[in-house]
Protein backbone atom coordinates (compact mmCIF):
# COMPACT_ATOMS: atom_id res chain seq x y z
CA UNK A 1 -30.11 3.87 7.15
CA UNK A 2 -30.43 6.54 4.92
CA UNK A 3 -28.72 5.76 1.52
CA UNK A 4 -27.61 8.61 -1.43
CA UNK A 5 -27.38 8.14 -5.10
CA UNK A 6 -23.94 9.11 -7.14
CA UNK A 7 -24.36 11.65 -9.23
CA UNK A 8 -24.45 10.72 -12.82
CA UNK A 9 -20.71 12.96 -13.31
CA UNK A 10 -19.52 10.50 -10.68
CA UNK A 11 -20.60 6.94 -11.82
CA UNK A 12 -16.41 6.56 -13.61
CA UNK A 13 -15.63 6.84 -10.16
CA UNK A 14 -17.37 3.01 -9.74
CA UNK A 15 -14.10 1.43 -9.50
CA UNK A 16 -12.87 3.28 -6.15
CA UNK A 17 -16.36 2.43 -4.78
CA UNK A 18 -15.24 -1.40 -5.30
CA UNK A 19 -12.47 -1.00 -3.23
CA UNK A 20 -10.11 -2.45 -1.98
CA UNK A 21 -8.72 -5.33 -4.20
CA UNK A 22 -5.37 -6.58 -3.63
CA UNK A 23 -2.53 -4.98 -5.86
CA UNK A 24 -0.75 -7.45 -8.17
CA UNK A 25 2.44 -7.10 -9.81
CA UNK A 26 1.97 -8.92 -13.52
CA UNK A 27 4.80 -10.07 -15.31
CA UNK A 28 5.51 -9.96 -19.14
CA UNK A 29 8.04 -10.58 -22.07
CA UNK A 30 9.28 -9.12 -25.24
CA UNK A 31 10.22 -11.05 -28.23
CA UNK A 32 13.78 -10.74 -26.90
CA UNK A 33 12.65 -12.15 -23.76
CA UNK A 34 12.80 -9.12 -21.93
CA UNK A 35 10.61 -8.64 -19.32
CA UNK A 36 8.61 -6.16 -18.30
CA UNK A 37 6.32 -5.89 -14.64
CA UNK A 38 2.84 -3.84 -14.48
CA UNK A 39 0.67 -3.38 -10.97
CA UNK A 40 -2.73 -4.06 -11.24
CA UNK A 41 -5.75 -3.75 -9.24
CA UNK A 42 -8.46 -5.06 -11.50
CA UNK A 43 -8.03 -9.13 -11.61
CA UNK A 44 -9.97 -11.88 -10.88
CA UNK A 45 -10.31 -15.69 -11.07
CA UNK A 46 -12.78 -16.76 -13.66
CA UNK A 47 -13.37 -20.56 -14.13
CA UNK A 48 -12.18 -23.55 -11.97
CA UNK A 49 -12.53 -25.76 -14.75
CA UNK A 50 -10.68 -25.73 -17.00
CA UNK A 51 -8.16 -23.07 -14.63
CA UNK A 52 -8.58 -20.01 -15.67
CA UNK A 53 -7.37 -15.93 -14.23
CA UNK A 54 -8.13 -12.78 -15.88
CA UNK A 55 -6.28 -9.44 -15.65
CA UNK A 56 -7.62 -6.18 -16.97
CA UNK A 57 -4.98 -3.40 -18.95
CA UNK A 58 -5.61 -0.44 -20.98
CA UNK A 59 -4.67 -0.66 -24.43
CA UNK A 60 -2.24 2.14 -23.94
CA UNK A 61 0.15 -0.09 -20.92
CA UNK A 62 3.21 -0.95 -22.66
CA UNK A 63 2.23 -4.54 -20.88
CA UNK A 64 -0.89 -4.68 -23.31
CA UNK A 65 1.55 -4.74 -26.39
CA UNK A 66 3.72 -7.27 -24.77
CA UNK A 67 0.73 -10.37 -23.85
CA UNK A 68 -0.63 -9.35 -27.03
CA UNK A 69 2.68 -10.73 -29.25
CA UNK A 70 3.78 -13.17 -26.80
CA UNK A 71 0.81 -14.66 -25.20
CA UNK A 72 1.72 -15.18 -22.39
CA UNK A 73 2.23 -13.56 -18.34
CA UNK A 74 2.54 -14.60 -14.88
CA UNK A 75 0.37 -13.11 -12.19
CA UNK A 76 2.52 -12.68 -9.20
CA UNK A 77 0.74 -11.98 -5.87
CA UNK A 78 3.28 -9.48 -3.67
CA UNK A 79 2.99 -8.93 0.25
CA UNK A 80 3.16 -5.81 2.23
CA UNK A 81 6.96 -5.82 2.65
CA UNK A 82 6.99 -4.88 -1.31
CA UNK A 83 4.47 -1.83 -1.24
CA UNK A 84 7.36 0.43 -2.55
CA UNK A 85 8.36 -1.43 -5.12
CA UNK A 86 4.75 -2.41 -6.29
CA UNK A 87 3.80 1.39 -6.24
CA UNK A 88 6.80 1.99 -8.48
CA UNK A 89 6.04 -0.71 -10.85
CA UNK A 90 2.50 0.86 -11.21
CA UNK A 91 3.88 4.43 -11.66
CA UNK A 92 6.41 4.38 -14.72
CA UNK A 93 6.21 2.82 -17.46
CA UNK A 94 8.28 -0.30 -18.51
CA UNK A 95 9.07 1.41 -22.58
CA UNK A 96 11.35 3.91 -20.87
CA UNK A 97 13.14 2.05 -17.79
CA UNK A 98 13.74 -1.33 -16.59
CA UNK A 99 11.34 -2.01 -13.59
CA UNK A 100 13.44 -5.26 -12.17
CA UNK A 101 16.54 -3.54 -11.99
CA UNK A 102 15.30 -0.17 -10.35
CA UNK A 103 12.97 -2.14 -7.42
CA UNK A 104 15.26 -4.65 -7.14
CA UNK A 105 13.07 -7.56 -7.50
CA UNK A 106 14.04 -10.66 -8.31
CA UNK A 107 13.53 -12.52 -11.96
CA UNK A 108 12.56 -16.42 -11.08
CA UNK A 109 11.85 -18.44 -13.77
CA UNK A 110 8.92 -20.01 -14.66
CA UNK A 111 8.38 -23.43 -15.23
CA UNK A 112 5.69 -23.02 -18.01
CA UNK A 113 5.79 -20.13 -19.64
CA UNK A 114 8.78 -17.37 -20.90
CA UNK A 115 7.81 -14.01 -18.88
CA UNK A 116 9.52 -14.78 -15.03
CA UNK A 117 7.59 -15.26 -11.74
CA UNK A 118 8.82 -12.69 -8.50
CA UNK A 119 10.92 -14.68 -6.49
CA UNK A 120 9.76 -11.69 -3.61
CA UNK A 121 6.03 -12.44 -4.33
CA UNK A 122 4.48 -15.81 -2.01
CA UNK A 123 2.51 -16.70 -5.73
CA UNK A 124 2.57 -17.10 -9.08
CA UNK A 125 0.00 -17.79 -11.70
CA UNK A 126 2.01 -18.76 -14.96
CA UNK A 127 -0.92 -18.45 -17.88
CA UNK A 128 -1.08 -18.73 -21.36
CA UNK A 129 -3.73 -16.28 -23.07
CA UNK A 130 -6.66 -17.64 -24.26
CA UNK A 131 -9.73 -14.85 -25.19
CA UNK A 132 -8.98 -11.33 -24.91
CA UNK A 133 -12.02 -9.32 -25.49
CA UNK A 134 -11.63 -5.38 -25.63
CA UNK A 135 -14.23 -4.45 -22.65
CA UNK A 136 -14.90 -0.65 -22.50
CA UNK A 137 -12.04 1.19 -22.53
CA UNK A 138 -9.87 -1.70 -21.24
CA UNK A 139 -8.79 -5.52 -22.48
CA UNK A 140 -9.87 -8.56 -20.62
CA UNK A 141 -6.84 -10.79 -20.70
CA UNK A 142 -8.21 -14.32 -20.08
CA UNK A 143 -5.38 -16.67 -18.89
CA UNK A 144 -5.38 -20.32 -19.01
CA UNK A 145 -3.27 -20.90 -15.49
CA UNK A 146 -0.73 -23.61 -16.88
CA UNK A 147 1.57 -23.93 -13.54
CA UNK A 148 1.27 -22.49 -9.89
CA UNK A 149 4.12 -22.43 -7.58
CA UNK A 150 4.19 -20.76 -3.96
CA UNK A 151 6.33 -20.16 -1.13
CA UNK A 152 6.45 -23.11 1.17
CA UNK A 153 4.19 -22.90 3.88
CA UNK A 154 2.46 -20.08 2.28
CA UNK A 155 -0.44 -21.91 2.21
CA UNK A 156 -2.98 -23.67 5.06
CA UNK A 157 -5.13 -26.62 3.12
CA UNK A 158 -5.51 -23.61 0.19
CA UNK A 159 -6.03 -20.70 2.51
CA UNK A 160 -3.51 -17.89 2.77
CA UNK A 161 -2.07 -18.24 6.03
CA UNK A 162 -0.39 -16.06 8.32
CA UNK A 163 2.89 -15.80 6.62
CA UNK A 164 0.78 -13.73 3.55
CA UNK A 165 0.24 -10.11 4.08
CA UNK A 166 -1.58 -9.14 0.64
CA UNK A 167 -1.85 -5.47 -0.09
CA UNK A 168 -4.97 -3.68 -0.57
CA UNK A 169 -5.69 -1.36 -3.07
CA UNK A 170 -8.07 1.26 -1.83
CA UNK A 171 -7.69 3.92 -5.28
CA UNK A 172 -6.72 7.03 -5.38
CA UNK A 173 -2.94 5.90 -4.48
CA UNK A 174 -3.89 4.16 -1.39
CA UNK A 175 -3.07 1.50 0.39
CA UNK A 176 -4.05 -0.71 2.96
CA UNK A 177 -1.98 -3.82 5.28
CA UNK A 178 -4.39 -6.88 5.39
CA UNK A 179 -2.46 -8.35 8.15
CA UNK A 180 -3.98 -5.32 10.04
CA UNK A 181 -7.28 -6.28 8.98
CA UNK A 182 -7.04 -9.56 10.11
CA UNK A 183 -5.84 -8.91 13.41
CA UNK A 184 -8.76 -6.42 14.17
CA UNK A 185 -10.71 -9.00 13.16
CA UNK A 186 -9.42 -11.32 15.39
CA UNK A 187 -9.38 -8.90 18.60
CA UNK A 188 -13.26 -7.87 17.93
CA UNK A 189 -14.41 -12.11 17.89
């Protein structure tokens, strides 16, 4: 196998090379309580003990500004069925127009914390902020996960079973069905 290094113009491009990683929609408050939903791409558990999620926004996202005061956002985990709406979320921004009422999507509360789940979404990570180191050109939000809920039977003994259909994030705008994934899997074995 021959391999090919990336030119030294191309090593910003790192993140596309990473691909995929499953789009999230993140949800978020003002001091009003209203709330506000970002997509994300870059997000990852950190620590079992104590619980804890981090999600990764430039300072510029109006979402930024809004865990920053409140301290506070629930990481909601969408399927397929919601690629439209996620790729909206992700392409305007949430100063200028209400993102629940133009997708649609539902505000659920939360049982922890003030910014509302996605009653469309199979999961929700309700987290209070704990660290928040500026990383680079973006902000490490570091959430202590304070409450989980999930669709019934969303779940097999902590797996993600067949009723969840993640979406990928490939970059670029892309997108790719998991479901698919799985079931080429499945055919090859």
């Amino acid at each position: 196998m021959t391999k090919v290094s990336v030119k030294p113009e191309d090593l910003k491009k790192f993140y596309t090379y990473a691909s995929p990683k499953s789009a999230i929609l993140v949800t978020a408050v003002d001091e009003t309580g209203k709330p506000n939903i970002i997509t994300l791409a870059w997000h990852s558990p950190v620590s079992i003990d104590p619980p804890l999620y981090g999600i990764s926004i430039h300072p510029k996202r109006y979402t930024h500004e809004l865990i920053e005061k409140t301290k506070e956002f629930v990481v909601n985990f969408p399927s397929w069925k919601l690629l439209e709406k996620v790729h909206h979320c992700g392409s305007v921004s949430g100063r200028k127009v209400d993102k629940f009422r133009q997708t649609g999507l539902t505000p659920w509360p939360s049982e922890k914390v003030r910014p509302p789940s996605i009653a469309e979404c199979y999961l929700h990570l309700e987290c209070k902020l704990g660290r928040s180191p500026a990383l680079g050109d973006h902000t490490w939000f570091c959430g202590n996960i304070v409450a989980i809920t999930a669709d019934e039977g969303a779940f097999e003994d902590g797996i993600l079973g067949e009723q969840g259909d993640p979406i990928l994030y490939m970059g670029k705008d892309k997108y790719q069905n998991l479901r698919a994934q799985r079931v080429q899997m499945r055919k090859r074995n």
